[in-house]
C-alpha atoms as a PDB file:
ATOM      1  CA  UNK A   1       0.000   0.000   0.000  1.00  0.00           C
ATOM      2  CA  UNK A   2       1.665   3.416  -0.847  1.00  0.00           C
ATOM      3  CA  UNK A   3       1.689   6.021   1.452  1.00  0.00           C
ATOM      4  CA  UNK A   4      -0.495   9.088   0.899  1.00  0.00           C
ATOM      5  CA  UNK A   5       1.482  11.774  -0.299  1.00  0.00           C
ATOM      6  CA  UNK A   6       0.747  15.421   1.717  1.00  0.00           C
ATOM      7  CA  UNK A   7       1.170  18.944   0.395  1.00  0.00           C
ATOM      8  CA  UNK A   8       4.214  18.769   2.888  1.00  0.00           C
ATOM      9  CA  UNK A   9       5.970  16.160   1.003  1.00  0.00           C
ATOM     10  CA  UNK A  10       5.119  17.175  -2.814  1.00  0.00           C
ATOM     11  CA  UNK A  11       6.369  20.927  -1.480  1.00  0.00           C
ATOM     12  CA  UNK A  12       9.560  19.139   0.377  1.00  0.00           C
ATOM     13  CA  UNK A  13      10.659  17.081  -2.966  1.00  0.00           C
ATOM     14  CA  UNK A  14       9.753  19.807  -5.173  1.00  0.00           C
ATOM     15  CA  UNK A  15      12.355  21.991  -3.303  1.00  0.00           C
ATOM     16  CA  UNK A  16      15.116  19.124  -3.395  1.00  0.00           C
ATOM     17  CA  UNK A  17      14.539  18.539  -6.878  1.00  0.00           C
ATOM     18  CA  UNK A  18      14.862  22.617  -7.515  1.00  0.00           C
ATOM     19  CA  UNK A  19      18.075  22.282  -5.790  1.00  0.00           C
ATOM     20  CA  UNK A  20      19.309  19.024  -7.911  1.00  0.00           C
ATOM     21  CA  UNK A  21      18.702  20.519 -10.937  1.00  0.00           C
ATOM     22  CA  UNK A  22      20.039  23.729  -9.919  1.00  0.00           C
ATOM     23  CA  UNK A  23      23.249  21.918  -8.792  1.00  0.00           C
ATOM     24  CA  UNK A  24      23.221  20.125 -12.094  1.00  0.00           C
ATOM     25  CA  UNK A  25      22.805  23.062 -14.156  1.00  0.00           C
ATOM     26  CA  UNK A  26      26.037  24.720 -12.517  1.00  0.00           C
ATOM     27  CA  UNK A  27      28.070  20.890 -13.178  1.00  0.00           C
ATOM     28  CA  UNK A  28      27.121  21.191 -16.586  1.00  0.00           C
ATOM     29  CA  UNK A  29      27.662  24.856 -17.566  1.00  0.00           C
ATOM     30  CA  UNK A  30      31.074  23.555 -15.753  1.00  0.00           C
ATOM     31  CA  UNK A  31      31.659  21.121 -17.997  1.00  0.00           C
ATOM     32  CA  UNK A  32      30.374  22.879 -21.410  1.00  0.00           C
ATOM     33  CA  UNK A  33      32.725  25.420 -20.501  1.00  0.00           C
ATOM     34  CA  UNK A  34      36.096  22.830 -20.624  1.00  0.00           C
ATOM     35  CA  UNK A  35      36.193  22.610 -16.699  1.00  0.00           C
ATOM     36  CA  UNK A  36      37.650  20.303 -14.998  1.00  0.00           C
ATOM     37  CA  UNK A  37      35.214  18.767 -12.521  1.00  0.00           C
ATOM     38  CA  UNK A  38      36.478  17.349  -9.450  1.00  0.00           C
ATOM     39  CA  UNK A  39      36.035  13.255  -8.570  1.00  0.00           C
ATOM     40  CA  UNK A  40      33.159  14.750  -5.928  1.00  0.00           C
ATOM     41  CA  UNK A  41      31.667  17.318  -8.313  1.00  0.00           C
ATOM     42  CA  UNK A  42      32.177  14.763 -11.211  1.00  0.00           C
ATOM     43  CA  UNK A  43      30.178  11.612  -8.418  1.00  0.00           C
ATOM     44  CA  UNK A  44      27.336  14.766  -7.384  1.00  0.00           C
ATOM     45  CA  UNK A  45      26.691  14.973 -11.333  1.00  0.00           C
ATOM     46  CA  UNK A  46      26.102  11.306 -11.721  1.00  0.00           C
ATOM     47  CA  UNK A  47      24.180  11.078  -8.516  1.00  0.00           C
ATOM     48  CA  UNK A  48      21.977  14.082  -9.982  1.00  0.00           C
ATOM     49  CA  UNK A  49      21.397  12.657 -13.260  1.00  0.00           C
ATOM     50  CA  UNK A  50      20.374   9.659 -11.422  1.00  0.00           C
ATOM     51  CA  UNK A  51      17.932  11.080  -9.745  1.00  0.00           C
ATOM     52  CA  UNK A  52      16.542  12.762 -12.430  1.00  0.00           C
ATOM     53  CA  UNK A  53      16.301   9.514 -14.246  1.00  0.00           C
ATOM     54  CA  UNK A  54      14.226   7.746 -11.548  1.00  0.00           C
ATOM     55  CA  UNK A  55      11.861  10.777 -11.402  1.00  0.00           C
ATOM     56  CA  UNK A  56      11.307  10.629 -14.567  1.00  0.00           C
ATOM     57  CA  UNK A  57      10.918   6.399 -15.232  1.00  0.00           C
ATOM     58  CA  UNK A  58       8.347   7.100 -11.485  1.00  0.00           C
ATOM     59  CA  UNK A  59       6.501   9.299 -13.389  1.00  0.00           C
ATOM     60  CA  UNK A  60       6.799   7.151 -16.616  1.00  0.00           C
ATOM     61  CA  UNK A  61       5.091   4.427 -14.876  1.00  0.00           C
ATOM     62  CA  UNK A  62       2.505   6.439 -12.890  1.00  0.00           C
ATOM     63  CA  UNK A  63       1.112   8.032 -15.826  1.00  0.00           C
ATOM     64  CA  UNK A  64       1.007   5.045 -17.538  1.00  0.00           C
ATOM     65  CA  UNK A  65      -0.731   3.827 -14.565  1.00  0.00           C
ATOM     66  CA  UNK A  66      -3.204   6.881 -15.045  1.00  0.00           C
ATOM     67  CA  UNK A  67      -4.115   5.836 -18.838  1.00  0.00           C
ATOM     68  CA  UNK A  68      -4.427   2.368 -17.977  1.00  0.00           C
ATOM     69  CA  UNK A  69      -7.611   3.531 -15.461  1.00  0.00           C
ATOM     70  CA  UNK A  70      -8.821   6.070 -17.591  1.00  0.00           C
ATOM     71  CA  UNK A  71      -8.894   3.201 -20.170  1.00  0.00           C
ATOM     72  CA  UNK A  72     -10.560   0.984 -17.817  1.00  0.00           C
ATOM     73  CA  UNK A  73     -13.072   4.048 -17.238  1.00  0.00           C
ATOM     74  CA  UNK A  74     -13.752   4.711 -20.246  1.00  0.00           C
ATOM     75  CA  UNK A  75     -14.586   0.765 -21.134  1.00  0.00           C
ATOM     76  CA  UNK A  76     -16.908   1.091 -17.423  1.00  0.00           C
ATOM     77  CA  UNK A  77     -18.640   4.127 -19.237  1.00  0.00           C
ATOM     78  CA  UNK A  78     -19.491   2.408 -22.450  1.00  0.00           C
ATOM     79  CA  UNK A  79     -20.579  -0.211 -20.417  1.00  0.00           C
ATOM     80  CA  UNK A  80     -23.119   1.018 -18.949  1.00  0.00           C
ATOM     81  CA  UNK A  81     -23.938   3.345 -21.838  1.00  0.00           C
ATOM     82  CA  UNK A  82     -24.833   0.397 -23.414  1.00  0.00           C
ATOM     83  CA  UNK A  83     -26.752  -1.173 -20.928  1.00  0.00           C
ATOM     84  CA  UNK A  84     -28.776   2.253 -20.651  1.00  0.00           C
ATOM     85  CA  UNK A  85     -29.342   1.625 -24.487  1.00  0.00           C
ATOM     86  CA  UNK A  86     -30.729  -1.670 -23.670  1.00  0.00           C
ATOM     87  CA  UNK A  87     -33.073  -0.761 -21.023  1.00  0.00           C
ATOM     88  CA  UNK A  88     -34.706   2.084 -22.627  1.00  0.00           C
ATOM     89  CA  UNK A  89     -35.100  -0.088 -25.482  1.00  0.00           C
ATOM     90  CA  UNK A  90     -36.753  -2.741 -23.195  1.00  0.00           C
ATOM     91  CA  UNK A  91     -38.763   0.033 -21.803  1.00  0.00           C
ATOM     92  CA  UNK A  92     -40.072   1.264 -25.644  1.00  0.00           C
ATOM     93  CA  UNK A  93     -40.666  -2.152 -26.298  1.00  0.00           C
ATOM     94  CA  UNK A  94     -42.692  -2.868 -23.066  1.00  0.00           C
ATOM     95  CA  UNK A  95     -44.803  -0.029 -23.677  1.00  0.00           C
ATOM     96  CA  UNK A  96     -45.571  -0.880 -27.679  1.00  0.00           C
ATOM     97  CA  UNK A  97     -46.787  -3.970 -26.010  1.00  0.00           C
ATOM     98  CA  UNK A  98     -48.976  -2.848 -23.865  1.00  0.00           C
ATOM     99  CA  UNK A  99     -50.306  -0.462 -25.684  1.00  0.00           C
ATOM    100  CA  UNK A 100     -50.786  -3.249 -28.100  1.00  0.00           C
ATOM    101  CA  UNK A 101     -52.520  -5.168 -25.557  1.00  0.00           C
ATOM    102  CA  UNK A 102     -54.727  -2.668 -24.456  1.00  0.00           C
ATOM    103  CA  UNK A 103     -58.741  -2.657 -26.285  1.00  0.00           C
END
């Protein structure tokens, strides 16, 4: 069971991952720029680009979880659309017949 996520949280990662990228964005002008990064600078950038990478394959697979239950929605809806369909047609047909039926 995952654990419900609070406005706390989303705010608290959204600030480390403003910082990450910030970082990243300084080890990378670094590097454009011929700069020798150090073996610490040179570990932060691959622990960065890391991260970003598992951010992005999480949110990869939750919005793929998403469309998979808006899919499943969607099939619900028709579902029952159809079954509305039916009903109203048994409902039509009902009443031909007893009007039918009546003298």
């Amino acid at each position: 069971m995952s654990r419900r996520r609070t406005r706390a949280d989303r705010t608290q990662r959204a600030t480390a991952r403003d910082a990450r990228r910030e970082s990243l964005f300084v080890l990378l002008a670094r590097v454009q720029r011929g700069a020798p990064l150090t073996a610490a600078e040179a570990g932060l950038l691959r622990t960065h680009v890391e991260a970003e990478i598992r951010e992005g394959d999480q949110a990869r697979r939750s919005a793929e979880g998403q469309a998979a239950a808006v899919r499943r929605e969607q099939q619900r809806t028709r579902a029952a659309e159809a079954a509305i369909t039916e009903a109203e047609q048994d409902r039509d047909r009902a009443r031909d017949a007893l009007r039918d039926a009546r003298p």
